[in-house]
N, C-alpha and C. Protein backbone atom coordinates (compact mmCIF):
# COMPACT_ATOMS: atom_id res chain seq x y z
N UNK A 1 -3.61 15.75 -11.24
CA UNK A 1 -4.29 14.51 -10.88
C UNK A 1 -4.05 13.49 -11.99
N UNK A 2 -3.47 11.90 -11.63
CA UNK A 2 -3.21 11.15 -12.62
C UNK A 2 -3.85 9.83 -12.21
N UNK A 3 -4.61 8.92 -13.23
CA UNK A 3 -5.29 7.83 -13.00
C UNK A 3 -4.99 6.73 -13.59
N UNK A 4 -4.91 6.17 -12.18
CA UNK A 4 -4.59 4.84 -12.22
C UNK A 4 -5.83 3.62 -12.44
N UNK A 5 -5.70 2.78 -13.86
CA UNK A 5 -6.76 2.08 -13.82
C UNK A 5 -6.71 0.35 -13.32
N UNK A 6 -7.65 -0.30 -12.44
CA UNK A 6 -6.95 -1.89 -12.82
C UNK A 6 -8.37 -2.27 -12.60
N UNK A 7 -8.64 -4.05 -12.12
CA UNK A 7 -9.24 -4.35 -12.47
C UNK A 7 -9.45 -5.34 -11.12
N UNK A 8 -10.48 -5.10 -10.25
CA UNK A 8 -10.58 -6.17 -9.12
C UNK A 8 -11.65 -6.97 -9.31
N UNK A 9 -11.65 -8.59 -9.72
CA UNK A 9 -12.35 -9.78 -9.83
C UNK A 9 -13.02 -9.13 -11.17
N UNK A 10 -13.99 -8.72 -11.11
CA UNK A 10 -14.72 -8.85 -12.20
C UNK A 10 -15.15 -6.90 -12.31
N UNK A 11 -14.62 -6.37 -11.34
CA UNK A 11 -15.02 -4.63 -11.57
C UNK A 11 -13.67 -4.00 -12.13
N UNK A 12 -14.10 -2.53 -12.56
CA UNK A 12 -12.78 -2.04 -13.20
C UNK A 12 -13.07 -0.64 -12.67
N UNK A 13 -11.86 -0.18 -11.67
CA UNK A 13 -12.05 0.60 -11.08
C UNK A 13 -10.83 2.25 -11.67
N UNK A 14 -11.14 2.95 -11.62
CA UNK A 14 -9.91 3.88 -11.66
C UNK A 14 -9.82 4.98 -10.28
N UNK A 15 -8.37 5.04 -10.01
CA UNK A 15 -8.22 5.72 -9.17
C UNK A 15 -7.49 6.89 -9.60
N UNK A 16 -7.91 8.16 -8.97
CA UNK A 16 -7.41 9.15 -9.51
C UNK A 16 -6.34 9.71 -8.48
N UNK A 17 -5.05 9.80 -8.22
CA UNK A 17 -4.18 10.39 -7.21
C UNK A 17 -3.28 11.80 -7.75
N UNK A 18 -2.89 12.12 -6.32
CA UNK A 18 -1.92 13.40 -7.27
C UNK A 18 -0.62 13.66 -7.32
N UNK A 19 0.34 14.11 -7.78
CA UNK A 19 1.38 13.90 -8.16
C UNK A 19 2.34 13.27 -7.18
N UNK A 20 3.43 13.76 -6.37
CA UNK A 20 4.35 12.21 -6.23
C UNK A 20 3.18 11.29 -4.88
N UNK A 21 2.07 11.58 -4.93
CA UNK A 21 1.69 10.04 -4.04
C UNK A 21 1.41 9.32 -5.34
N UNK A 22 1.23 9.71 -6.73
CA UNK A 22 0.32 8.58 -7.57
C UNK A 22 1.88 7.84 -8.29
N UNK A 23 2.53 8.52 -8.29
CA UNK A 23 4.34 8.42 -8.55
C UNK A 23 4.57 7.02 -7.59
N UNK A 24 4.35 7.14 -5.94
CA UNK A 24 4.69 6.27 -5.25
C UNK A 24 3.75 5.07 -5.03
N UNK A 25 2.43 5.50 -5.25
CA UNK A 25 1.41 4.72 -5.54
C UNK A 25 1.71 3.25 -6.22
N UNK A 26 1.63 3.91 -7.83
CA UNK A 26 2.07 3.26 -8.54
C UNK A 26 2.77 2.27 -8.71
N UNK A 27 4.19 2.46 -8.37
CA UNK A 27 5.51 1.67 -7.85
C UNK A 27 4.82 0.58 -7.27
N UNK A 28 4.58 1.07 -6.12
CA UNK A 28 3.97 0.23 -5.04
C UNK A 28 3.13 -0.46 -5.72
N UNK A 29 2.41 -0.46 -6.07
CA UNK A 29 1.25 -1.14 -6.57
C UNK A 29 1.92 -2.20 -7.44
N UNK A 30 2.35 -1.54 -8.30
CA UNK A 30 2.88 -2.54 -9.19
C UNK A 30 3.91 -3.68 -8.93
N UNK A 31 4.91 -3.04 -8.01
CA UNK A 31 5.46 -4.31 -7.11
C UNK A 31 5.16 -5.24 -6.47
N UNK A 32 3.87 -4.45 -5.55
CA UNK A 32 2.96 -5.74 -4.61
C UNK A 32 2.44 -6.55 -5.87
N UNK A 33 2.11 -6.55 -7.14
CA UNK A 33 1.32 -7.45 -7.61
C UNK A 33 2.17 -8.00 -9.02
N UNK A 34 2.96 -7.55 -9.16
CA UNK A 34 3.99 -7.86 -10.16
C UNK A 34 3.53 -7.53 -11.64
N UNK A 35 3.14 -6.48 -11.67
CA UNK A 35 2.56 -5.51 -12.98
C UNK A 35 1.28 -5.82 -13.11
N UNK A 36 0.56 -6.35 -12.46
CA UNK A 36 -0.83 -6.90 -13.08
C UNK A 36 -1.78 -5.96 -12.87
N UNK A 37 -2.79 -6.24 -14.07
CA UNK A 37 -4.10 -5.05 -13.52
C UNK A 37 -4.82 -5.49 -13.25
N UNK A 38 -5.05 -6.81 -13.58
CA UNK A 38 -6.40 -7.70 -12.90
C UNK A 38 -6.17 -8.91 -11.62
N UNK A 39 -6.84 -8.23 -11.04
CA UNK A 39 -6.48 -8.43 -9.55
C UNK A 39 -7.19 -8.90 -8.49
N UNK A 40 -7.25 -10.51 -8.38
CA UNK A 40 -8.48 -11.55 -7.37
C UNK A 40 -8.36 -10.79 -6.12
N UNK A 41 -9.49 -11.01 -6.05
CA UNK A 41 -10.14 -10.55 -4.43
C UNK A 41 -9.68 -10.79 -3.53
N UNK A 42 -8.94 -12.15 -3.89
CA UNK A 42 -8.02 -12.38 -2.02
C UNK A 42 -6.60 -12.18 -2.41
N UNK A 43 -6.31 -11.85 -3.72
CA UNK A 43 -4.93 -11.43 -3.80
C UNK A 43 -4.79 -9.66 -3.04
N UNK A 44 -6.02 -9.30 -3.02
CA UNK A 44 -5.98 -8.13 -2.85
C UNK A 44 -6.40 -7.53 -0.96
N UNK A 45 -7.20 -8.35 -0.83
CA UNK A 45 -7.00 -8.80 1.43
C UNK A 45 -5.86 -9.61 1.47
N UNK A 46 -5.03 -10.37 0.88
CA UNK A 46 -3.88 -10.39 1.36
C UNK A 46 -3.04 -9.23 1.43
N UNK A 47 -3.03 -8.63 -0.14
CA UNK A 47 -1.79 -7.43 0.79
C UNK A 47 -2.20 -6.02 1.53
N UNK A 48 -3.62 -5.97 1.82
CA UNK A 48 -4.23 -5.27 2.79
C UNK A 48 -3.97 -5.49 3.98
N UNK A 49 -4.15 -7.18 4.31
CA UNK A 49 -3.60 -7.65 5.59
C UNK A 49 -1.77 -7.26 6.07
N UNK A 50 -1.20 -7.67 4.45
CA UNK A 50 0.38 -7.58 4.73
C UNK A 50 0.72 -6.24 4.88
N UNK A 51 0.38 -5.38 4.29
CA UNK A 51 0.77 -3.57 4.22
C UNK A 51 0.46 -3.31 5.70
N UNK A 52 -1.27 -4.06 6.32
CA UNK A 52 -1.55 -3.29 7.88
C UNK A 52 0.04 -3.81 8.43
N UNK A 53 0.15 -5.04 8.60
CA UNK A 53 0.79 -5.99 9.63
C UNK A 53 2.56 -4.86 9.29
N UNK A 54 2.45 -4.59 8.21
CA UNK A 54 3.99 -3.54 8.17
C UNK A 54 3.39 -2.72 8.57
N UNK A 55 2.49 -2.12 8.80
CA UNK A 55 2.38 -0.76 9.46
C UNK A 55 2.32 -0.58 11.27
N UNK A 56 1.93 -1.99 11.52
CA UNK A 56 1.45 -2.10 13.12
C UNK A 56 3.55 -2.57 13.29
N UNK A 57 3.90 -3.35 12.48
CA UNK A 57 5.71 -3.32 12.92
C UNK A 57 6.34 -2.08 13.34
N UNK A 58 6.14 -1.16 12.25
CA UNK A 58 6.18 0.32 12.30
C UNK A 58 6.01 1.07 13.25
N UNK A 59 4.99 0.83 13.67
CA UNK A 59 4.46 1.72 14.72
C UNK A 59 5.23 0.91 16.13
N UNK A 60 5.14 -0.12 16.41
CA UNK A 60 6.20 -1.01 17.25
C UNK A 60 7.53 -0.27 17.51
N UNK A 61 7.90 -0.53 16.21
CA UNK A 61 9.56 0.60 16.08
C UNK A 61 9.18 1.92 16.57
N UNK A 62 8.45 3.02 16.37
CA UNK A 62 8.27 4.06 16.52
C UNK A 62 8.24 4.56 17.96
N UNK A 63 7.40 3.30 18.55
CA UNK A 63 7.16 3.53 20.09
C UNK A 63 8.34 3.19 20.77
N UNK A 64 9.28 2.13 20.18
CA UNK A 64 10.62 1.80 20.98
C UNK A 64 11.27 2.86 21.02
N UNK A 65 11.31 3.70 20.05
CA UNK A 65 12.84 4.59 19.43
C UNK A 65 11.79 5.84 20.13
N UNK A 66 10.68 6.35 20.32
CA UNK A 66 10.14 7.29 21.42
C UNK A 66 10.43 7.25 22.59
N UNK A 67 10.46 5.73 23.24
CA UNK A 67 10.60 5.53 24.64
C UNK A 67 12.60 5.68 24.70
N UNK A 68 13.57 5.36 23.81
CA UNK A 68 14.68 5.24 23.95
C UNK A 68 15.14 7.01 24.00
N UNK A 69 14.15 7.78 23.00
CA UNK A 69 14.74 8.84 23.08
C UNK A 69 14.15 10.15 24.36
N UNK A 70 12.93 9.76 25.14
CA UNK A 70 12.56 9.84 26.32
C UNK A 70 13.46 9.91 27.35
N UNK A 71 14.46 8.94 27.28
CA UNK A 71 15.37 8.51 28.19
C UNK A 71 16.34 9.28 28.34
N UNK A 72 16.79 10.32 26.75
CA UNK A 72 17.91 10.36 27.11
C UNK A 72 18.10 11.91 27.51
């Protein structure tokens, strides 16, 4: 288990994950916000909103390439 600490508006939270999700976590994290640990409140429902809206694309794709392979 490895912990990740940052800092949203004015709280300081740590998250504890376990090995390669806190590996991919991480990355991620740090990309969506460009290394930062302190992290505004709507910087942070924005990429809640942006991560869902890639995930509902995702699932879009998933159902096309189900129904294509249905077919064959």
């Amino acid at each position: 288990m490895s912990k990740l600490s940052l800092q949203v508006g004015t709280k300081d939270f740590d998250i504890n994950l376990d090995g390669d999700f806190y590996d991919f976590f991480k990355e991620d994290f740090s990309r969506t916000f460009k290394d930062k640990k302190n992290i505004e409140t709507k910087e942070l429902l924005q990429a809640f909103v942006q991560k869902s809206y890639n995930e509902y694309q995702d699932k879009l794709r998933l159902e096309e390439i189900s129904k294509r392979l249905e077919k064959l």
